[in-house]
Each structure stands twice: as structure tokens, then as C-alpha cells.
PDB file of N, CA and C in Angstrom:
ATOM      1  N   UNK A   1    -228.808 -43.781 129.803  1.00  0.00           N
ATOM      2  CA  UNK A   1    -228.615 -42.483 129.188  1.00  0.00           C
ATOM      3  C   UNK A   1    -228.397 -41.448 130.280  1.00  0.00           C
ATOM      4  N   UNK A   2    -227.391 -40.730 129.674  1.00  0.00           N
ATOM      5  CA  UNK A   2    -227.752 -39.649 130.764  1.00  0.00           C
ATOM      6  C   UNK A   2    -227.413 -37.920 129.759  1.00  0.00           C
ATOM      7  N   UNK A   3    -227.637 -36.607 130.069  1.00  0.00           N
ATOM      8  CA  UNK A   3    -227.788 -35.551 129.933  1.00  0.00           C
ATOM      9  C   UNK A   3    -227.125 -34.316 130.832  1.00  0.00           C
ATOM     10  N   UNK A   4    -226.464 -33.429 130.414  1.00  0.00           N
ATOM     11  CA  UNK A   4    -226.335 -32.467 130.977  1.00  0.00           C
ATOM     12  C   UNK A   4    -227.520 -31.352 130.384  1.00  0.00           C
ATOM     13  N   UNK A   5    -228.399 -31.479 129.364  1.00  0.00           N
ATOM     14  CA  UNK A   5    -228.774 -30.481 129.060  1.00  0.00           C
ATOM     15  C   UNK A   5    -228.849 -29.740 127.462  1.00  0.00           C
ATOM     16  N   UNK A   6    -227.308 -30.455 127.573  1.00  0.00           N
ATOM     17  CA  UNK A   6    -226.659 -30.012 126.241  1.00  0.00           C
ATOM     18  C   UNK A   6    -226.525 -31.084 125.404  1.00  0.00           C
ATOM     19  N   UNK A   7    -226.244 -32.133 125.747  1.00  0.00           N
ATOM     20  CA  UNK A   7    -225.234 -33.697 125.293  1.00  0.00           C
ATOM     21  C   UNK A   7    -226.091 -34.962 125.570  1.00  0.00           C
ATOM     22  N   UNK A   8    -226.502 -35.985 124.660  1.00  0.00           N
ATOM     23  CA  UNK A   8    -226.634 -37.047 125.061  1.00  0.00           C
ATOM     24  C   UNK A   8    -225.597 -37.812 125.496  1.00  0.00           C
ATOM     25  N   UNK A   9    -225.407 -38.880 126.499  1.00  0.00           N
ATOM     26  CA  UNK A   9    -224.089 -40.033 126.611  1.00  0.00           C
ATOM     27  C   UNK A   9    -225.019 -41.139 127.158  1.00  0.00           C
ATOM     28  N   UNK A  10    -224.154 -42.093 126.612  1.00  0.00           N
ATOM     29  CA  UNK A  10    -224.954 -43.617 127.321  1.00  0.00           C
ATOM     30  C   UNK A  10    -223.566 -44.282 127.892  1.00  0.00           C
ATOM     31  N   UNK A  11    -224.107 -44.965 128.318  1.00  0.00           N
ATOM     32  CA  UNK A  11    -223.356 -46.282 129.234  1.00  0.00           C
ATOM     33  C   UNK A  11    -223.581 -47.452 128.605  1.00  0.00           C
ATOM     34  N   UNK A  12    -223.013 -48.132 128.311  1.00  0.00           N
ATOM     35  CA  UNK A  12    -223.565 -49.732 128.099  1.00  0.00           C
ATOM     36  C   UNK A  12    -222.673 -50.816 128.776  1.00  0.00           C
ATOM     37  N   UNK A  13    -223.202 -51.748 129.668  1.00  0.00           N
ATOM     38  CA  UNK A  13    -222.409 -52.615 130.293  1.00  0.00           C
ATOM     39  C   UNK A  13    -223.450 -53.877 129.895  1.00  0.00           C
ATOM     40  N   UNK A  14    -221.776 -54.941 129.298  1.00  0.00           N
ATOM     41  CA  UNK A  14    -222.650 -56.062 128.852  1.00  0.00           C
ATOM     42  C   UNK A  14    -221.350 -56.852 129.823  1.00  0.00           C
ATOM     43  N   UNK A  15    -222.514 -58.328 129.918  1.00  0.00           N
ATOM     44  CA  UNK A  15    -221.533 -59.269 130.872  1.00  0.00           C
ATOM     45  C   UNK A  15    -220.945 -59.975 130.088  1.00  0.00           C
ATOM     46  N   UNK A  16    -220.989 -60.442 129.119  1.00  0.00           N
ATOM     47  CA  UNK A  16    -220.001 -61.020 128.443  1.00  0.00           C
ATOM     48  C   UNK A  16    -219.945 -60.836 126.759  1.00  0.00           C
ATOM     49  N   UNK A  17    -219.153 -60.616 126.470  1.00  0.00           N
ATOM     50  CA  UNK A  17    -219.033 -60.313 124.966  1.00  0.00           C
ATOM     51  C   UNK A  17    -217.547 -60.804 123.707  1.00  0.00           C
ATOM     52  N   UNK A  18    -218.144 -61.126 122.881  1.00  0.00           N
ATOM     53  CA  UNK A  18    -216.887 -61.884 121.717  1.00  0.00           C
ATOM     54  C   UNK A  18    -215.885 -60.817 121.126  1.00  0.00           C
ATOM     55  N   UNK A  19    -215.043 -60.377 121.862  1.00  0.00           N
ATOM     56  CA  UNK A  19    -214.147 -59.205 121.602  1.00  0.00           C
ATOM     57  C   UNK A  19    -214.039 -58.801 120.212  1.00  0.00           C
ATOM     58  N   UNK A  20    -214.036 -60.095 119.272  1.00  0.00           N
ATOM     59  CA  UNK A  20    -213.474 -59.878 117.510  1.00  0.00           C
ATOM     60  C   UNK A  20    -214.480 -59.281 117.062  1.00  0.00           C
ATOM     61  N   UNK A  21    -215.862 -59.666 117.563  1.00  0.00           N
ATOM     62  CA  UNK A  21    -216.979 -59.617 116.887  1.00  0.00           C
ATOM     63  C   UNK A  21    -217.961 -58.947 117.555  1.00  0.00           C
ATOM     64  N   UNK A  22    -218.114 -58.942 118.910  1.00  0.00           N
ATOM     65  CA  UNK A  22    -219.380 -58.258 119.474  1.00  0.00           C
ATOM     66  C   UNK A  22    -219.033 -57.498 119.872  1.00  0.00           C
ATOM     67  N   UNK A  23    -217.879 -56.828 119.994  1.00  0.00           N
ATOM     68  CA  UNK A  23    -217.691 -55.061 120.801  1.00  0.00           C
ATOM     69  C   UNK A  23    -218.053 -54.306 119.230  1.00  0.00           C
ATOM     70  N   UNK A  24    -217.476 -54.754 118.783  1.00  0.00           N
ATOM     71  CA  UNK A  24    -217.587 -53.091 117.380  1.00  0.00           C
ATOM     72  C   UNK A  24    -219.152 -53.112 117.297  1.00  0.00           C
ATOM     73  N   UNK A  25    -220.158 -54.406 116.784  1.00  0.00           N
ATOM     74  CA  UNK A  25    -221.202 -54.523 116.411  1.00  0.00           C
ATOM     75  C   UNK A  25    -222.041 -53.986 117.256  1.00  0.00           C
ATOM     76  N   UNK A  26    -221.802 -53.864 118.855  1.00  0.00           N
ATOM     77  CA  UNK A  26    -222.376 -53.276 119.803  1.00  0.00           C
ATOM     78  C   UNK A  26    -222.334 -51.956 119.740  1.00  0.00           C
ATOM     79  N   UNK A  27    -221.323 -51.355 119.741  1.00  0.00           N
ATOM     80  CA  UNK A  27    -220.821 -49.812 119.789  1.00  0.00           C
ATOM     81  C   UNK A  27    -221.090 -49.705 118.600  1.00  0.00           C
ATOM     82  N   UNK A  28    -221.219 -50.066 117.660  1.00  0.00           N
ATOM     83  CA  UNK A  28    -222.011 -49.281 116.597  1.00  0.00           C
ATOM     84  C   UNK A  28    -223.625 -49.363 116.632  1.00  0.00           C
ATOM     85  N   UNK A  29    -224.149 -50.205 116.942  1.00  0.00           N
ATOM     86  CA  UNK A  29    -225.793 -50.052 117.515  1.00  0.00           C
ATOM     87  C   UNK A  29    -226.405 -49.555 117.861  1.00  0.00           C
ATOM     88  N   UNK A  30    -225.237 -49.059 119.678  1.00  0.00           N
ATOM     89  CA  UNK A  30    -225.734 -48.260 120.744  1.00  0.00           C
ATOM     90  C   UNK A  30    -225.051 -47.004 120.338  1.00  0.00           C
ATOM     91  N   UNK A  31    -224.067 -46.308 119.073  1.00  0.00           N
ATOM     92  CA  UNK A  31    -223.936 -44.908 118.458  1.00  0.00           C
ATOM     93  C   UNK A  31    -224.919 -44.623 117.676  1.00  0.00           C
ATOM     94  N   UNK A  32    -225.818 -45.391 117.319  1.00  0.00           N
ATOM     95  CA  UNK A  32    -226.556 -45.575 116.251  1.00  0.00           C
ATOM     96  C   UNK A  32    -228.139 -44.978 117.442  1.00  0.00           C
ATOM     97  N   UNK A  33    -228.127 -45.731 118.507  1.00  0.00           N
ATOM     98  CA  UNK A  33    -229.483 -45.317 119.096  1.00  0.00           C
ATOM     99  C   UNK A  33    -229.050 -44.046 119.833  1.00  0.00           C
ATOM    100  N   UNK A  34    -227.607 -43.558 120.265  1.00  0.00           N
ATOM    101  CA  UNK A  34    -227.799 -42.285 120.902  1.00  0.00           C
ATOM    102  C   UNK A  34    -227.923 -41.290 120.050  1.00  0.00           C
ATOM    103  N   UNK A  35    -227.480 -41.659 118.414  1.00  0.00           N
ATOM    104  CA  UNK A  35    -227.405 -40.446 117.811  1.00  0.00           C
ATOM    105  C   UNK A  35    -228.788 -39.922 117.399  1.00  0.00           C
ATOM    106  N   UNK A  36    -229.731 -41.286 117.332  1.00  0.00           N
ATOM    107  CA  UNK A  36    -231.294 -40.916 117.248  1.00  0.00           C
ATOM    108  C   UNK A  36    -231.586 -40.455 118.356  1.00  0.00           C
ATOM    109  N   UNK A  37    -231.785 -40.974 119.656  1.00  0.00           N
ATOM    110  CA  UNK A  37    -232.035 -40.554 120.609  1.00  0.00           C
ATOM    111  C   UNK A  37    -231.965 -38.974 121.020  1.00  0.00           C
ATOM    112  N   UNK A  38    -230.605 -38.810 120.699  1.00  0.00           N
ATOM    113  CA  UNK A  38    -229.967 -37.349 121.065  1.00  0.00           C
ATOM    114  C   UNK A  38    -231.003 -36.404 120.163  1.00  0.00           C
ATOM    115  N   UNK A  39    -230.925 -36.635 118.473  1.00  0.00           N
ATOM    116  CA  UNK A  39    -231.876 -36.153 117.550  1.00  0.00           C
ATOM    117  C   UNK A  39    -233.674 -35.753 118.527  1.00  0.00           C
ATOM    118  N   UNK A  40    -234.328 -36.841 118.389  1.00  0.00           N
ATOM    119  CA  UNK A  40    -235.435 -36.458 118.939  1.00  0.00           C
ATOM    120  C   UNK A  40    -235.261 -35.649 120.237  1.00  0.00           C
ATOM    121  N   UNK A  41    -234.498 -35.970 120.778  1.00  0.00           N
ATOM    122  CA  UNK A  41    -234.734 -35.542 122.182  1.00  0.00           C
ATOM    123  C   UNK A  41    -233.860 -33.649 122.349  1.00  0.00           C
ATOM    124  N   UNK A  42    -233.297 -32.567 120.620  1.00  0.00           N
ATOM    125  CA  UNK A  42    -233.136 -31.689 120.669  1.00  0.00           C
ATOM    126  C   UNK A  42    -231.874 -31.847 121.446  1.00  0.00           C
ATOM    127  N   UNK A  43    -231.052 -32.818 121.685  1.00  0.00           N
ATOM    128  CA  UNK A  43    -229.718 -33.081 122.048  1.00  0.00           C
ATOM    129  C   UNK A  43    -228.396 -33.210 121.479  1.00  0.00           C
ATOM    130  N   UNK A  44    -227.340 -33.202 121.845  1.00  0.00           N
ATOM    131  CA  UNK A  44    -226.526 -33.460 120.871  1.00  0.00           C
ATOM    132  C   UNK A  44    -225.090 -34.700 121.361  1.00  0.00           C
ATOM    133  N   UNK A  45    -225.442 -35.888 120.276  1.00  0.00           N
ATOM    134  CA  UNK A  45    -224.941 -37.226 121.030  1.00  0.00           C
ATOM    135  C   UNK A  45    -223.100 -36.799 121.417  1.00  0.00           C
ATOM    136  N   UNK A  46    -223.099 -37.189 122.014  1.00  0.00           N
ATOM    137  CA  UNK A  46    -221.479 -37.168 122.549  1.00  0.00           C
ATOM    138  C   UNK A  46    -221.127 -38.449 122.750  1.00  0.00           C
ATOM    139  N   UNK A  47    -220.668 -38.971 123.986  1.00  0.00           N
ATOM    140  CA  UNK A  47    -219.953 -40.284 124.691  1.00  0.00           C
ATOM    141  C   UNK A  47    -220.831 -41.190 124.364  1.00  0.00           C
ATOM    142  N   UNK A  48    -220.257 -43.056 124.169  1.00  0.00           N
ATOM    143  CA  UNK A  48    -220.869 -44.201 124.137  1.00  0.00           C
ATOM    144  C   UNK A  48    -219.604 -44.442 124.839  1.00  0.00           C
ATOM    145  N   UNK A  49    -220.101 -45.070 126.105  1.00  0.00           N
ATOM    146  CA  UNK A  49    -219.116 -45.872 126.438  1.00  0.00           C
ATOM    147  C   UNK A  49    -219.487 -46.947 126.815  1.00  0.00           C
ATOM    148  N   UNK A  50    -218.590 -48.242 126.510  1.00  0.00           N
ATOM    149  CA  UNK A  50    -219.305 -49.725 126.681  1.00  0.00           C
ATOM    150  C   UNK A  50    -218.086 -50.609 127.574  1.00  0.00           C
ATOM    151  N   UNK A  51    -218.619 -51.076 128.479  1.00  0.00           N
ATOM    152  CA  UNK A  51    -217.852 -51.567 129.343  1.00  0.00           C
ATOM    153  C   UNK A  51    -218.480 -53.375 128.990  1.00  0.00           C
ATOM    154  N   UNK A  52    -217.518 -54.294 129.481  1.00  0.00           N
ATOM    155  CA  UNK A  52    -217.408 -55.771 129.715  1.00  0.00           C
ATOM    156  C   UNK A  52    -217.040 -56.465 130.144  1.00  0.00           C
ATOM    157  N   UNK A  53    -217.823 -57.098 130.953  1.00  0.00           N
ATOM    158  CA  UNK A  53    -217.282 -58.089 132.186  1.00  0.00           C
ATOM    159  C   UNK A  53    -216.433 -58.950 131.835  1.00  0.00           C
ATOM    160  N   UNK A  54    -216.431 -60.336 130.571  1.00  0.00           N
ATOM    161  CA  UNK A  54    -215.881 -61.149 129.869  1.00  0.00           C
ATOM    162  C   UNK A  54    -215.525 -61.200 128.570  1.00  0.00           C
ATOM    163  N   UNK A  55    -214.508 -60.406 128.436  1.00  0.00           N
ATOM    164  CA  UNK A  55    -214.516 -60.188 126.523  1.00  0.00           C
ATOM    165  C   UNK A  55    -213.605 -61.578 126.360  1.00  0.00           C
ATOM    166  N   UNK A  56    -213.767 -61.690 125.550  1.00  0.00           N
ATOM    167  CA  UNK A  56    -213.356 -63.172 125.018  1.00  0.00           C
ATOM    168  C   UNK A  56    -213.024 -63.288 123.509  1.00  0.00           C
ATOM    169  N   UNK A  57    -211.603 -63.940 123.099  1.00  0.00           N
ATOM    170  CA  UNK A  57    -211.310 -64.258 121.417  1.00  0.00           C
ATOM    171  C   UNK A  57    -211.200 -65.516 121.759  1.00  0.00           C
ATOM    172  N   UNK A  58    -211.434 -66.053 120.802  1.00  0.00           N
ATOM    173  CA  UNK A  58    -211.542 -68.074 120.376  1.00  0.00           C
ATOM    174  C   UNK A  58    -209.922 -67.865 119.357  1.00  0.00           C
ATOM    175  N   UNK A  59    -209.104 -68.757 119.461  1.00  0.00           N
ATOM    176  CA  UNK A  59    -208.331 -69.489 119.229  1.00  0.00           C
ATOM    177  C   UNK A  59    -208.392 -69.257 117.129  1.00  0.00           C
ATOM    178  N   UNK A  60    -209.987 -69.992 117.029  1.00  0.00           N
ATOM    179  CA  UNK A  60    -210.202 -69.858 116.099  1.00  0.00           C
ATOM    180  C   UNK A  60    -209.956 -68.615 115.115  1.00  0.00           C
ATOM    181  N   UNK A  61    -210.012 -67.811 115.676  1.00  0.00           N
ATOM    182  CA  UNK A  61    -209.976 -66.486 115.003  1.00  0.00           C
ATOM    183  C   UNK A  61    -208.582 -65.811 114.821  1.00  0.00           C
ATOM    184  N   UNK A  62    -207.970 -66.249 115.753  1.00  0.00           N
ATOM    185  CA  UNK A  62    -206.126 -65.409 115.719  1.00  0.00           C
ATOM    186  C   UNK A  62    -206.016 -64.589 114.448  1.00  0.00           C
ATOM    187  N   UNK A  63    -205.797 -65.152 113.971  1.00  0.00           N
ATOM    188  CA  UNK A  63    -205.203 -65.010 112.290  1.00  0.00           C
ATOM    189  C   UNK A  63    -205.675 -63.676 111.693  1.00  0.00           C
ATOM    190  N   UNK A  64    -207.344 -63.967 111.790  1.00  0.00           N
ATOM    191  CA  UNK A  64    -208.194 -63.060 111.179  1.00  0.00           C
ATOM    192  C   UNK A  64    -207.424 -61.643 111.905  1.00  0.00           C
ATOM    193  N   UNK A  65    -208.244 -61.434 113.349  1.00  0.00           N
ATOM    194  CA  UNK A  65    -207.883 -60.901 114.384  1.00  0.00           C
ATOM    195  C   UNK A  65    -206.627 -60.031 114.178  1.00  0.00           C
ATOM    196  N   UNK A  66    -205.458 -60.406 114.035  1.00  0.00           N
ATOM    197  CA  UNK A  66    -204.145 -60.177 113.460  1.00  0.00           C
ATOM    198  C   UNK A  66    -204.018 -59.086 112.351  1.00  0.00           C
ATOM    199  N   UNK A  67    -204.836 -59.834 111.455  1.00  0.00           N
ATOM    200  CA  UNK A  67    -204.744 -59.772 109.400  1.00  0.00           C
ATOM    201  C   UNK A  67    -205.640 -58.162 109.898  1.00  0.00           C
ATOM    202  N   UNK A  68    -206.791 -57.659 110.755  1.00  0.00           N
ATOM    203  CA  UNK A  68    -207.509 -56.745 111.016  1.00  0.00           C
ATOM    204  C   UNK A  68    -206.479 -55.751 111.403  1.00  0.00           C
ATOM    205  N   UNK A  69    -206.016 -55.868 112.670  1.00  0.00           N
ATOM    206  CA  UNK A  69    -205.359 -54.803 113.717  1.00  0.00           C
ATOM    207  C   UNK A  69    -204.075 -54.891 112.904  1.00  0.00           C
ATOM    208  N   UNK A  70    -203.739 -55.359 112.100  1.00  0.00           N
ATOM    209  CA  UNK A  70    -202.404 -55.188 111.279  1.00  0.00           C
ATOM    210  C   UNK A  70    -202.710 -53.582 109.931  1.00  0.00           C
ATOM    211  N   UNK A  71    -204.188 -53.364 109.621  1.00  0.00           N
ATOM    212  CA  UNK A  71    -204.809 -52.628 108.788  1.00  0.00           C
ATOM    213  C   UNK A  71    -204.345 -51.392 109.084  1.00  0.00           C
ATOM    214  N   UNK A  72    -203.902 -50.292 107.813  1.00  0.00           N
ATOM    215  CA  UNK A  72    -203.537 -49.273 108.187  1.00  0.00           C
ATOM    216  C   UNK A  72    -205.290 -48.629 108.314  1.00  0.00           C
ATOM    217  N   UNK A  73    -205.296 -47.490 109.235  1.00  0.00           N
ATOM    218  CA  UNK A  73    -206.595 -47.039 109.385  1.00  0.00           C
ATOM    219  C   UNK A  73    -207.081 -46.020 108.516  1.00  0.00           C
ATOM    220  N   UNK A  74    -208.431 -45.702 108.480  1.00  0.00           N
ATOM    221  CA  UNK A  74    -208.811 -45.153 107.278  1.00  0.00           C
ATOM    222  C   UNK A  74    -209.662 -43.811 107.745  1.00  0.00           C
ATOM    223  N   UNK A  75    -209.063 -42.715 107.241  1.00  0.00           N
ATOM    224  CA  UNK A  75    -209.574 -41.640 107.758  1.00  0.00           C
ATOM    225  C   UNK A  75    -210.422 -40.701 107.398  1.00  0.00           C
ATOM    226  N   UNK A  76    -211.049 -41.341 106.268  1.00  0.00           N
ATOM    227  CA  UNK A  76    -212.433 -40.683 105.447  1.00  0.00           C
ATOM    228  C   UNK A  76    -213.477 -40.966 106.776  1.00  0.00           C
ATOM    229  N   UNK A  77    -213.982 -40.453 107.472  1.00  0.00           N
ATOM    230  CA  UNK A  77    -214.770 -40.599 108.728  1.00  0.00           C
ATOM    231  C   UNK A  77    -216.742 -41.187 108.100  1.00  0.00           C
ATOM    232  N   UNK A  78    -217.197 -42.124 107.852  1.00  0.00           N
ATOM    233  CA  UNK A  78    -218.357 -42.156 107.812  1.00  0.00           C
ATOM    234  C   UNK A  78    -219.292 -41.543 108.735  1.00  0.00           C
ATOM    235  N   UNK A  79    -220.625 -41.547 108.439  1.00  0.00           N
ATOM    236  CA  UNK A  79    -221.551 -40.902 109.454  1.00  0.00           C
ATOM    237  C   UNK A  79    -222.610 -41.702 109.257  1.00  0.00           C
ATOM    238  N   UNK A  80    -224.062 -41.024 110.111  1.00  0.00           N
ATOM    239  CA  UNK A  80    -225.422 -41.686 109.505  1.00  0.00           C
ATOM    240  C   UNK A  80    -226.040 -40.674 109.958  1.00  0.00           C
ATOM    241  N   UNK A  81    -226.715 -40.671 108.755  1.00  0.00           N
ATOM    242  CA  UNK A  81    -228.230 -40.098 108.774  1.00  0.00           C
ATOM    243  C   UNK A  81    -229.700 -40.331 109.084  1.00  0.00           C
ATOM    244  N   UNK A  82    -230.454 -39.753 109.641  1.00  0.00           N
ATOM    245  CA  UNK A  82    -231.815 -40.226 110.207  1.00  0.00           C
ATOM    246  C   UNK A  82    -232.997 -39.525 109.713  1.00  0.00           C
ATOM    247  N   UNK A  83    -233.669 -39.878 109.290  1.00  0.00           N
ATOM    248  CA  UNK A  83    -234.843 -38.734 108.791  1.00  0.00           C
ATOM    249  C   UNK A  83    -235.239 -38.066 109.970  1.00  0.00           C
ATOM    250  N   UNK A  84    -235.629 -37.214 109.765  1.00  0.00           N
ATOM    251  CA  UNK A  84    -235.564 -36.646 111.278  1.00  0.00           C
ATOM    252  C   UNK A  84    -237.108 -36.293 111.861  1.00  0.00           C
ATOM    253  N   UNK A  85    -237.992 -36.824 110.670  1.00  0.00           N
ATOM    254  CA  UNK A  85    -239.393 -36.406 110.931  1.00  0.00           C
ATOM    255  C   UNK A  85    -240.001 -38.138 111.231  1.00  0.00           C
ATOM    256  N   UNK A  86    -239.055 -38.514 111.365  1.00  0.00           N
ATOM    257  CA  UNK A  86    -239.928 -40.362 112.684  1.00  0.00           C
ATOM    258  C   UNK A  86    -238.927 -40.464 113.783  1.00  0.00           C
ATOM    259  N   UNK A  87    -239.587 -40.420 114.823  1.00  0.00           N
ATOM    260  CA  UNK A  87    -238.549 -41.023 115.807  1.00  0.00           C
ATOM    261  C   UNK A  87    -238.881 -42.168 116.004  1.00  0.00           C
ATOM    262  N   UNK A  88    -237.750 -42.827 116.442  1.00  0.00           N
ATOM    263  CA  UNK A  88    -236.720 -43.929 116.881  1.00  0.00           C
ATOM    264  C   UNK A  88    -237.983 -45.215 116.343  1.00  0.00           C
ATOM    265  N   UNK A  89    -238.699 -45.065 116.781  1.00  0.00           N
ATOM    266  CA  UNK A  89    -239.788 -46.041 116.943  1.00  0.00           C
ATOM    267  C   UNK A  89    -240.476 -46.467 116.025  1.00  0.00           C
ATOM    268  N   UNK A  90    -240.333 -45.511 114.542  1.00  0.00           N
ATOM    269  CA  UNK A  90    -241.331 -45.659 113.496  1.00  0.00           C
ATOM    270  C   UNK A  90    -240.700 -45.534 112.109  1.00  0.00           C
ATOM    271  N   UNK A  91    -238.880 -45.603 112.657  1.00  0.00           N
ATOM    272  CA  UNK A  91    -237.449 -45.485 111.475  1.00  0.00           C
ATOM    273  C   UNK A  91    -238.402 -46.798 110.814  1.00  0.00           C
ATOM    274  N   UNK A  92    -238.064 -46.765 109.942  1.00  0.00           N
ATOM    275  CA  UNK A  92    -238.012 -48.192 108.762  1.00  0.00           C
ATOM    276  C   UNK A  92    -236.383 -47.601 108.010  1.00  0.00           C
ATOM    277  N   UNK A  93    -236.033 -48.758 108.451  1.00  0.00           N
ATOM    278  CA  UNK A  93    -234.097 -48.711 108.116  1.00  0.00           C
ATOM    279  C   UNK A  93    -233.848 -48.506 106.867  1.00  0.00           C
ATOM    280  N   UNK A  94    -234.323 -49.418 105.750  1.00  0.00           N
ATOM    281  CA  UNK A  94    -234.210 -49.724 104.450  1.00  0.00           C
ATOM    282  C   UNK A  94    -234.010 -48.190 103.640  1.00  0.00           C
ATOM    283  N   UNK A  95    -235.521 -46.802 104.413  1.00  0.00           N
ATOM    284  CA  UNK A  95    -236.045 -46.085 104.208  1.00  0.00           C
ATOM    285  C   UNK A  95    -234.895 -44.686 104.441  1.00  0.00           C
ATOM    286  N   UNK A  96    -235.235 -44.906 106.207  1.00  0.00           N
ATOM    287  CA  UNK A  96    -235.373 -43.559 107.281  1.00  0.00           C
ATOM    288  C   UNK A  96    -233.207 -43.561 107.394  1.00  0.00           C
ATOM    289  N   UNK A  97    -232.872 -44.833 107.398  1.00  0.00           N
ATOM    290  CA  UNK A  97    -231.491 -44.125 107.657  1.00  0.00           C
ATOM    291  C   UNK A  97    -230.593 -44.860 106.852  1.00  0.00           C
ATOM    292  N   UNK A  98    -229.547 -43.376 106.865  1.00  0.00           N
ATOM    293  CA  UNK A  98    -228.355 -43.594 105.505  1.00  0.00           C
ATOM    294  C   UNK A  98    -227.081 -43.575 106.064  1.00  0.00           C
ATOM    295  N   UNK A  99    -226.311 -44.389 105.724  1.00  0.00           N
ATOM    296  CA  UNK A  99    -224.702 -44.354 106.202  1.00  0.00           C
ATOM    297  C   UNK A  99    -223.564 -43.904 104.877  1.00  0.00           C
ATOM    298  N   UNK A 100    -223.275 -43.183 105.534  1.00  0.00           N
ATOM    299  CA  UNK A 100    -222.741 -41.595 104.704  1.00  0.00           C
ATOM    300  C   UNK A 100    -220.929 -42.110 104.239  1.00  0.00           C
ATOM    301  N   UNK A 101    -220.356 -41.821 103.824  1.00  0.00           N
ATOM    302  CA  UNK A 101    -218.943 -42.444 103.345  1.00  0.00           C
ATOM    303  C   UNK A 101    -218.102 -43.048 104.099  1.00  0.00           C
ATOM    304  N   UNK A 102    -219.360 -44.700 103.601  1.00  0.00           N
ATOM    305  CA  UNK A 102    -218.241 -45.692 104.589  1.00  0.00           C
ATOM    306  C   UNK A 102    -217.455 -46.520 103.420  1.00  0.00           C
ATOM    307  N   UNK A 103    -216.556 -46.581 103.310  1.00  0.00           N
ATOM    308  CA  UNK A 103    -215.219 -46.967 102.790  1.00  0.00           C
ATOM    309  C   UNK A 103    -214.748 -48.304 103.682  1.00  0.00           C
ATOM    310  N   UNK A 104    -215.259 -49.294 103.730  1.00  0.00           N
ATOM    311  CA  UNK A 104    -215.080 -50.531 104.263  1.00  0.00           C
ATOM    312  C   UNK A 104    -213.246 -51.120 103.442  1.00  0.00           C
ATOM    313  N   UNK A 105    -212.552 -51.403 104.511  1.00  0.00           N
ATOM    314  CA  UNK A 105    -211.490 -52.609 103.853  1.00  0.00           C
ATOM    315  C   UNK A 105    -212.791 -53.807 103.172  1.00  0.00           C
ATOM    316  N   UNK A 106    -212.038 -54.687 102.851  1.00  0.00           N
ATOM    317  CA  UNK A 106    -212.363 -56.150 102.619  1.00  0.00           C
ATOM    318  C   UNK A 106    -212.887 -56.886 103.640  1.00  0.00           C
ATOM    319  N   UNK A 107    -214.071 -57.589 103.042  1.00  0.00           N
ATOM    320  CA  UNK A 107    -214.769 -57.955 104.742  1.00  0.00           C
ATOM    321  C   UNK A 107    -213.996 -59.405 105.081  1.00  0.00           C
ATOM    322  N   UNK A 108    -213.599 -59.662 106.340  1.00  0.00           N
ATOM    323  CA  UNK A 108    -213.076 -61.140 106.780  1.00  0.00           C
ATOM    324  C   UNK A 108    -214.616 -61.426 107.762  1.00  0.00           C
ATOM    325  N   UNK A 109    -214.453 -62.321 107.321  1.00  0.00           N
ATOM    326  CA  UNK A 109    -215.706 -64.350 107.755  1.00  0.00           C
ATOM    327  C   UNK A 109    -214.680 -64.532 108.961  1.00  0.00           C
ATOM    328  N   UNK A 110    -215.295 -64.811 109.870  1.00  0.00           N
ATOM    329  CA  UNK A 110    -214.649 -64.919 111.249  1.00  0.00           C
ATOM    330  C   UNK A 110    -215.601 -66.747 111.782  1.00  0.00           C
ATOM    331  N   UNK A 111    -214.896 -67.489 111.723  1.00  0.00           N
ATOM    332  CA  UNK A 111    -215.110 -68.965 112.084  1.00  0.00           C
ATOM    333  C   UNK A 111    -216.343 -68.906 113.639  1.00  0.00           C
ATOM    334  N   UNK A 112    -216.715 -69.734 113.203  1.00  0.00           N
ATOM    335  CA  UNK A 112    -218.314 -69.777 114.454  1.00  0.00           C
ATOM    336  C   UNK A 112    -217.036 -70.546 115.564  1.00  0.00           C
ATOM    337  N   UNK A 113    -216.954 -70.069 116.895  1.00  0.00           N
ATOM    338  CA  UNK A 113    -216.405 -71.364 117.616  1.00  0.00           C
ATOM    339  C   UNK A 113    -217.350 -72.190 118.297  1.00  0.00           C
ATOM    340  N   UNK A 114    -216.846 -73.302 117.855  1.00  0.00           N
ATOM    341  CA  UNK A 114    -217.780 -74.631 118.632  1.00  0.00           C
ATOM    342  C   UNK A 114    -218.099 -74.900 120.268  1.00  0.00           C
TER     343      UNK A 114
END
């Protein structure tokens, strides 16, 4: 993490990661802990940036992969909400936080590679 004062931003560097599948799931995690973070801490979240040593797609997946980045994009912007009277530590998810107009395409099953 770091701060000017004004702004939360994080860094995240992972050494290896499944490009189809583990970059979004990551960067949404670690937007998810700066925007709490930023919250308690009277901040206001800005930058996630996530860097990776080995991103990697399996063979298996092409298609999917394709059938995705072929998607026209969708510009109703979701958000999330946090109760703002627990921090980070004492959220109960089910409860404490809400994800605000997410408008999902159709979900694609992405093959385990062996």
C-alpha cells in the first residue's frame, strides 16, 4: 500500500498467474481490499496495479478466451459497498458488503488444465 495523504494505491506482484482466470479474480479482490482499506483508513482508493511474472493460458481454454474478448463491453459500471461501521477484519460478507449494478454477460466454465 502506499498513500499520498489523500489516495489509497496498492501494488500487487504475483509470480505466476492463469491469465483467463486469475488476473480478473485477483484485481477484483485486491479493489475490493483497497476500497475497504482506503474506507477505514479516511482515504480515498485510487490505483490497483497488479503486475506478473508468468501469466499463462492453457490450450484448453482458447475458445472460451476468444467467445469472452469477442464481448461487446458493458457500461452500466458496478460498485461495492461496505458497511462502514466494521472494518476489514470483522466484514461478514453475506452481511457487511453489497455489489451494486453488476450486469454480468453469461457465465463461461473454463476447463481445469491437467
Amino acid at each position: 500500500f502506499s498513500s499520498d495523504g489523500e489516495y489509497l494505491d496498492i501494488l500487487v506482484t504475483a509470480r505466476s498467474n492463469d491469465a483467463a482466470v486469475g488476473i480478473s479474480l485477483d484485481v477484483f479482490r485486491y479493489s475490493m481490499l483497497a476500497i475497504k482499506m482506503a474506507q477505514d483508513t479516511g482515504l480515498k482508493p485510487r490505483f490497483v496495479q497488479f503486475s506478473s511474472a508468468n501469466n499463462h493460458v492453457y490450450e484448453i481454454n482458447r475458445q472460451d478466451i476468444i467467445a469472452i474478448i469477442s464481448r461487446e463491453p458493458k457500461l452500466d459500471v458496478p460498485w461495492i459497498e461496505f458497511n462502514p461501521d466494521k472494518d476489514l477484519f470483522s466484514l461478514d460478507p453475506e452481511i457487511d458488503i453489497e455489489l451494486k449494478n453488476y450486469k454480468p454477460h453469461p457465465a463461461v466454465k473454463f476447463d481445469i488444465a491437467k
